[in-house]
N, C-alpha and C. Protein backbone atom coordinates (compact mmCIF):
# COMPACT_ATOMS: atom_id res chain seq x y z
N UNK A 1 0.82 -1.19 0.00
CA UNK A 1 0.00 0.00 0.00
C UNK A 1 0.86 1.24 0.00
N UNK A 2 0.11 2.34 -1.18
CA UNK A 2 0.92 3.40 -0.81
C UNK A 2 0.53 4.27 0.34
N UNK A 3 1.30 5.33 0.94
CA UNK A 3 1.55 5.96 1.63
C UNK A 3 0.50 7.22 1.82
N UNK A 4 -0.31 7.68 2.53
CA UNK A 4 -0.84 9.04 1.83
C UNK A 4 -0.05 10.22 2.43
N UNK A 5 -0.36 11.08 1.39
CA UNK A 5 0.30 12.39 1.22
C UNK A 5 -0.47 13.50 1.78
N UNK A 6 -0.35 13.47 3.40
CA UNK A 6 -1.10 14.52 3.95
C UNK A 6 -1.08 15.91 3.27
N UNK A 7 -0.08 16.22 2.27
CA UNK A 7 -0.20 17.44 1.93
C UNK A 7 -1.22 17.78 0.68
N UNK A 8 -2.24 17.03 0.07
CA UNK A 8 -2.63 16.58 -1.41
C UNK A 8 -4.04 17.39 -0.92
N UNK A 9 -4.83 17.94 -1.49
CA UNK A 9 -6.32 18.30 -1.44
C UNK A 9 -7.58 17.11 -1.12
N UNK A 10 -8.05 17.56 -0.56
CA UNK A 10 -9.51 16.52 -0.17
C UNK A 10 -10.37 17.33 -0.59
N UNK A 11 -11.52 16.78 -1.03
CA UNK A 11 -12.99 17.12 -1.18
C UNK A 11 -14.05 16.44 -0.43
N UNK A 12 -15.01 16.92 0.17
CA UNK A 12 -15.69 16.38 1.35
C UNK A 12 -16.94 16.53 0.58
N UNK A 13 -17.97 15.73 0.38
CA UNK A 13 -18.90 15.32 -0.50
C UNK A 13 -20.15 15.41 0.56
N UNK A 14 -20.15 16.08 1.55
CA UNK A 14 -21.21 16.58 2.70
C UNK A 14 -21.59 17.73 2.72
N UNK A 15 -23.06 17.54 2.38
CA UNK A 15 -23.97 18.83 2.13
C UNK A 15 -24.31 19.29 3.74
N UNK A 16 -23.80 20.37 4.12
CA UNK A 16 -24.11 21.08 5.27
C UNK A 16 -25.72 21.71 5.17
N UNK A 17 -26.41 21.48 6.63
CA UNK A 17 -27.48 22.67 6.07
C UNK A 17 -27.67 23.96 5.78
N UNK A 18 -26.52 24.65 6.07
CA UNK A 18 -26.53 25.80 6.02
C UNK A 18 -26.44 26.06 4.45
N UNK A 19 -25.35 25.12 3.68
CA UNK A 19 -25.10 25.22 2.22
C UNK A 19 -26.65 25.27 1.84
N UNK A 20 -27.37 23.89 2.13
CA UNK A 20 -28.59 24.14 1.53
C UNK A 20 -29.91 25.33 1.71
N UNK A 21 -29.41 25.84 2.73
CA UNK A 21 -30.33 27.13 3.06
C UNK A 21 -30.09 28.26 2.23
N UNK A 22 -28.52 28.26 1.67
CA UNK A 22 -27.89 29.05 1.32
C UNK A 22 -28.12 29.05 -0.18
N UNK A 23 -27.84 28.20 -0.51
CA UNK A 23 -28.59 28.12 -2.05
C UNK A 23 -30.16 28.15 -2.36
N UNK A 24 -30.88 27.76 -1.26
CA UNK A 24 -32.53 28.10 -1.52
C UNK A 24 -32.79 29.68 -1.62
N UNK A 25 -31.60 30.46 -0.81
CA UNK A 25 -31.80 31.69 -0.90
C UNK A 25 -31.45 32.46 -2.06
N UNK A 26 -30.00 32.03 -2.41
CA UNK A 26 -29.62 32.25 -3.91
C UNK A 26 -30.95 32.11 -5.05
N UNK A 27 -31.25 31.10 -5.11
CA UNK A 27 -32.45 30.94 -6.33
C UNK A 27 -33.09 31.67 -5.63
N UNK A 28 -34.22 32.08 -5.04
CA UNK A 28 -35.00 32.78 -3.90
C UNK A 28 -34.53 34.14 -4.69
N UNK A 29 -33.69 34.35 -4.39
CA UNK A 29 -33.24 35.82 -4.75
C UNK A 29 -33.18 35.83 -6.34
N UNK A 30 -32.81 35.37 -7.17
CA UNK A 30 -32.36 34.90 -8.40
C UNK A 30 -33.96 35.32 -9.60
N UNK A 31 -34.92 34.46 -8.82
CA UNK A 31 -36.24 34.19 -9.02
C UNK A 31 -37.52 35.46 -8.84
N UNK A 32 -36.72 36.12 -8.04
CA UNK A 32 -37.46 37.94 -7.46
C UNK A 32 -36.96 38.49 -8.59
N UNK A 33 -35.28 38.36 -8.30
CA UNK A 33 -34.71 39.59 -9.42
C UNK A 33 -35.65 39.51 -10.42
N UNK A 34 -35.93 37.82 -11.18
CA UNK A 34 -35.95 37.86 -12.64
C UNK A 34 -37.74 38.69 -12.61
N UNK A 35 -38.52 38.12 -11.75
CA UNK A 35 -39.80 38.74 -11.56
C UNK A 35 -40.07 40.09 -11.54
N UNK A 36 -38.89 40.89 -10.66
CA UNK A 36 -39.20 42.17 -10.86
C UNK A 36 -38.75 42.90 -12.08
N UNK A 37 -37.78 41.92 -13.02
CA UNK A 37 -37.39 42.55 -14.13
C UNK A 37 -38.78 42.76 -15.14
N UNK A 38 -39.00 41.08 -15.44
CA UNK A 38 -40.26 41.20 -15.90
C UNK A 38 -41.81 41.93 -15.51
N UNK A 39 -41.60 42.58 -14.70
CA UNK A 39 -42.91 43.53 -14.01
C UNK A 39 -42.09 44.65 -14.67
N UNK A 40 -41.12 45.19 -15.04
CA UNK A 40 -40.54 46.33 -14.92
C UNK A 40 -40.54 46.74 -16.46
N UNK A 41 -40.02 45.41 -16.89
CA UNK A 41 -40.02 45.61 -18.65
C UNK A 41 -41.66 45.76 -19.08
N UNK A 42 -43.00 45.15 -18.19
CA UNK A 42 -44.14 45.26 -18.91
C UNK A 42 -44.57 46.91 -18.40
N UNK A 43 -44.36 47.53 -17.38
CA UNK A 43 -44.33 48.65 -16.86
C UNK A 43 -44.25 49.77 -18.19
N UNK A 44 -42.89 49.27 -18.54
CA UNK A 44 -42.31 49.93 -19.81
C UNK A 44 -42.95 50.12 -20.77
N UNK A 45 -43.06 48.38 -21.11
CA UNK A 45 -43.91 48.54 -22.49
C UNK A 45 -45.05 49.34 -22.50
N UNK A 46 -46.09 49.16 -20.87
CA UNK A 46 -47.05 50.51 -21.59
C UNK A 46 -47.02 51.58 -21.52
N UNK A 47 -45.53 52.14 -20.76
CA UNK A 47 -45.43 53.68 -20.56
C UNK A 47 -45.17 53.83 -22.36
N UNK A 48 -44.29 53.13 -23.13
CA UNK A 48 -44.28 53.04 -23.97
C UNK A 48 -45.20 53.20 -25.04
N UNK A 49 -46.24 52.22 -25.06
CA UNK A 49 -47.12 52.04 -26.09
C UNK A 49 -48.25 53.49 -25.89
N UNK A 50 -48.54 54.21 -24.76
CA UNK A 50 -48.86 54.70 -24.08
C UNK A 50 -48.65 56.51 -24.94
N UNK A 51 -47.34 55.99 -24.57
CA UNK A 51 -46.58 57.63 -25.18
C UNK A 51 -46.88 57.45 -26.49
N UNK A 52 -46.68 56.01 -27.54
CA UNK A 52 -47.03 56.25 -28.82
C UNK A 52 -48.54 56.06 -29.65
N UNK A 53 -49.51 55.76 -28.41
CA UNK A 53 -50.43 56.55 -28.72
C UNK A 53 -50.76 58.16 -28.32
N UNK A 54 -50.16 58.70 -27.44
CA UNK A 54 -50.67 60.22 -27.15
C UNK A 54 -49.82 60.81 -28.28
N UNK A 55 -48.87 60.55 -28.72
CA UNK A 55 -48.13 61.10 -30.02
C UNK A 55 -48.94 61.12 -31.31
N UNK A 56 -49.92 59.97 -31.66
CA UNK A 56 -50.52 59.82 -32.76
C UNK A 56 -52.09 60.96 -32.40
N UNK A 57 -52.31 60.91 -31.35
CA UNK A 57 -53.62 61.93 -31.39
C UNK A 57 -52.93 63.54 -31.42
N UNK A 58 -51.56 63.46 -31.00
CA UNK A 58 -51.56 64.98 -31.07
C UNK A 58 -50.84 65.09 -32.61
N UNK A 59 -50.15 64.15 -33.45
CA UNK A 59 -50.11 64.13 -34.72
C UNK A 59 -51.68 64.39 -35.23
N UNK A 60 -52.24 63.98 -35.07
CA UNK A 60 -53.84 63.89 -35.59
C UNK A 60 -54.36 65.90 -35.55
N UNK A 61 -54.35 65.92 -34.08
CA UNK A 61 -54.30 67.44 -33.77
C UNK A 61 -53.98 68.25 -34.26
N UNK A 62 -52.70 68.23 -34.91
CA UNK A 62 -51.82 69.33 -35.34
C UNK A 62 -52.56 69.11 -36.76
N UNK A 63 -52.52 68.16 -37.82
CA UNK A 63 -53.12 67.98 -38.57
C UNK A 63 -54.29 68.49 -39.17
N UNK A 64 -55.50 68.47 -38.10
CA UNK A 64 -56.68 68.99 -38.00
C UNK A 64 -56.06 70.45 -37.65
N UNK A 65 -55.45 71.21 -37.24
CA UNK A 65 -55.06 72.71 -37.26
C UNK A 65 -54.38 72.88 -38.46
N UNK A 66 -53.68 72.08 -38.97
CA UNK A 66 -53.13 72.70 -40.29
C UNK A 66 -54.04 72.82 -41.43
N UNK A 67 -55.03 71.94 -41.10
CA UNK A 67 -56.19 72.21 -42.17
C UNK A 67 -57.10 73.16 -41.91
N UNK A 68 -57.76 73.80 -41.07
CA UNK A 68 -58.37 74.64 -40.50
C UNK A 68 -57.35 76.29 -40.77
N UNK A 69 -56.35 75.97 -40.90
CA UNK A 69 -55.15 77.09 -41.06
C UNK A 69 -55.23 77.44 -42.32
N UNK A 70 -55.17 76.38 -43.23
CA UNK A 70 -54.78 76.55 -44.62
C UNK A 70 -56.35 76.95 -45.03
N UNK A 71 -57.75 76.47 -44.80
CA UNK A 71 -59.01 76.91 -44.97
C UNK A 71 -59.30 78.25 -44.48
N UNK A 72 -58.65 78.50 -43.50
CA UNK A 72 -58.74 80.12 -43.29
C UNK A 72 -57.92 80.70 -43.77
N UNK A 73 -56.84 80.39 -43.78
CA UNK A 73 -56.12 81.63 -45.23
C UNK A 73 -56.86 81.36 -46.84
N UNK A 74 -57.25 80.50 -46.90
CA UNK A 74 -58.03 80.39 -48.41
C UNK A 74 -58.96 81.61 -48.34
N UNK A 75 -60.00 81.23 -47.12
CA UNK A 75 -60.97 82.41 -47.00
C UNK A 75 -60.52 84.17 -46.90
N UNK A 76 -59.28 84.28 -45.87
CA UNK A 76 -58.60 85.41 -45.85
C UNK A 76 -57.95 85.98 -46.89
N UNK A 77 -57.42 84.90 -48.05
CA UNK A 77 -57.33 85.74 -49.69
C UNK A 77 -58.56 86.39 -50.30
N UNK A 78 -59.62 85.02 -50.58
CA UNK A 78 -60.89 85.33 -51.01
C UNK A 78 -61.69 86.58 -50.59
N UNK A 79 -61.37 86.44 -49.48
CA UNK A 79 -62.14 88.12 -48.47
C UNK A 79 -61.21 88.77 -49.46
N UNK A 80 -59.84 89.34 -49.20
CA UNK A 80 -59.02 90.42 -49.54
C UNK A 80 -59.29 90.61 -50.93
N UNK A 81 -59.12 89.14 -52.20
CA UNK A 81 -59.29 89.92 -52.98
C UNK A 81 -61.01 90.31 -53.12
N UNK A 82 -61.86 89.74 -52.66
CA UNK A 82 -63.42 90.17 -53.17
C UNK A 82 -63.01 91.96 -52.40
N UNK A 83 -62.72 92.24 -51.90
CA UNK A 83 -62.51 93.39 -50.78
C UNK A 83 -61.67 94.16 -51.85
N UNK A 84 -60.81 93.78 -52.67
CA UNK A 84 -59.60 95.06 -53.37
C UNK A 84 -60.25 95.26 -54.59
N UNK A 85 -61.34 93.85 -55.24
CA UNK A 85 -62.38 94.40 -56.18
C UNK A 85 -63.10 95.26 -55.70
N UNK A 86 -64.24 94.98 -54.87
CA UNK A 86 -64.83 96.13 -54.20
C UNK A 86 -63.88 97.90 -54.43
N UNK A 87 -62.97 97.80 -54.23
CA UNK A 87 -61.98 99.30 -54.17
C UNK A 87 -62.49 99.75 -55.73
N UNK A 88 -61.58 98.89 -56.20
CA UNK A 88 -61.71 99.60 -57.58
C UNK A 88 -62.74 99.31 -58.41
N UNK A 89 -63.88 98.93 -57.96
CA UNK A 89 -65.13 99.35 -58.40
C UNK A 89 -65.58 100.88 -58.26
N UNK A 90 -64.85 101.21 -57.18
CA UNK A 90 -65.57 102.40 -56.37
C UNK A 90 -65.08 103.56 -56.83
């Protein structure tokens, strides 16, 4: 028989309870993080989707003023010139 070599590494193949408490906590924790990520990313998405609908109604808005803009300057020529005929009728 050989000799052993008190100086060589051992590995001890005994699960302490504390190890196992210790790792229930790890996943435990692991399992929150990933939960609150996913609450956080859907958070997002509707601040998100959210903002790109209030963008499309005030696109819409501005829209509806640019037409109302351009219909009243149509009318504000039409006045001026029916108005500069009027002059030189007179």
């Amino acid at each position: 028989m050989k000799k052993r070599n008190d100086k060589s590494w051992t590995f001890s193949r005994q699960i302490n309870l504390s190890v196992v408490v210790q790792l229930i906590l790890l996943a435990s924790l692991i399992i929150t993080s990933w939960l609150n990520l996913q609450r956080q990313l859907d958070l997002l998405q509707y601040d998100v989707t959210r903002l790109l609908q209030t963008q499309k109604e005030f696109q819409d808005s501005l829209q509806n003023l640019s037409y109302k803009m351009i219909s009243c300057e149509h009318r504000i020529c039409t006045l001026e010139n029916s108005y500069a005929k009027s002059d030189c009728n007179k």
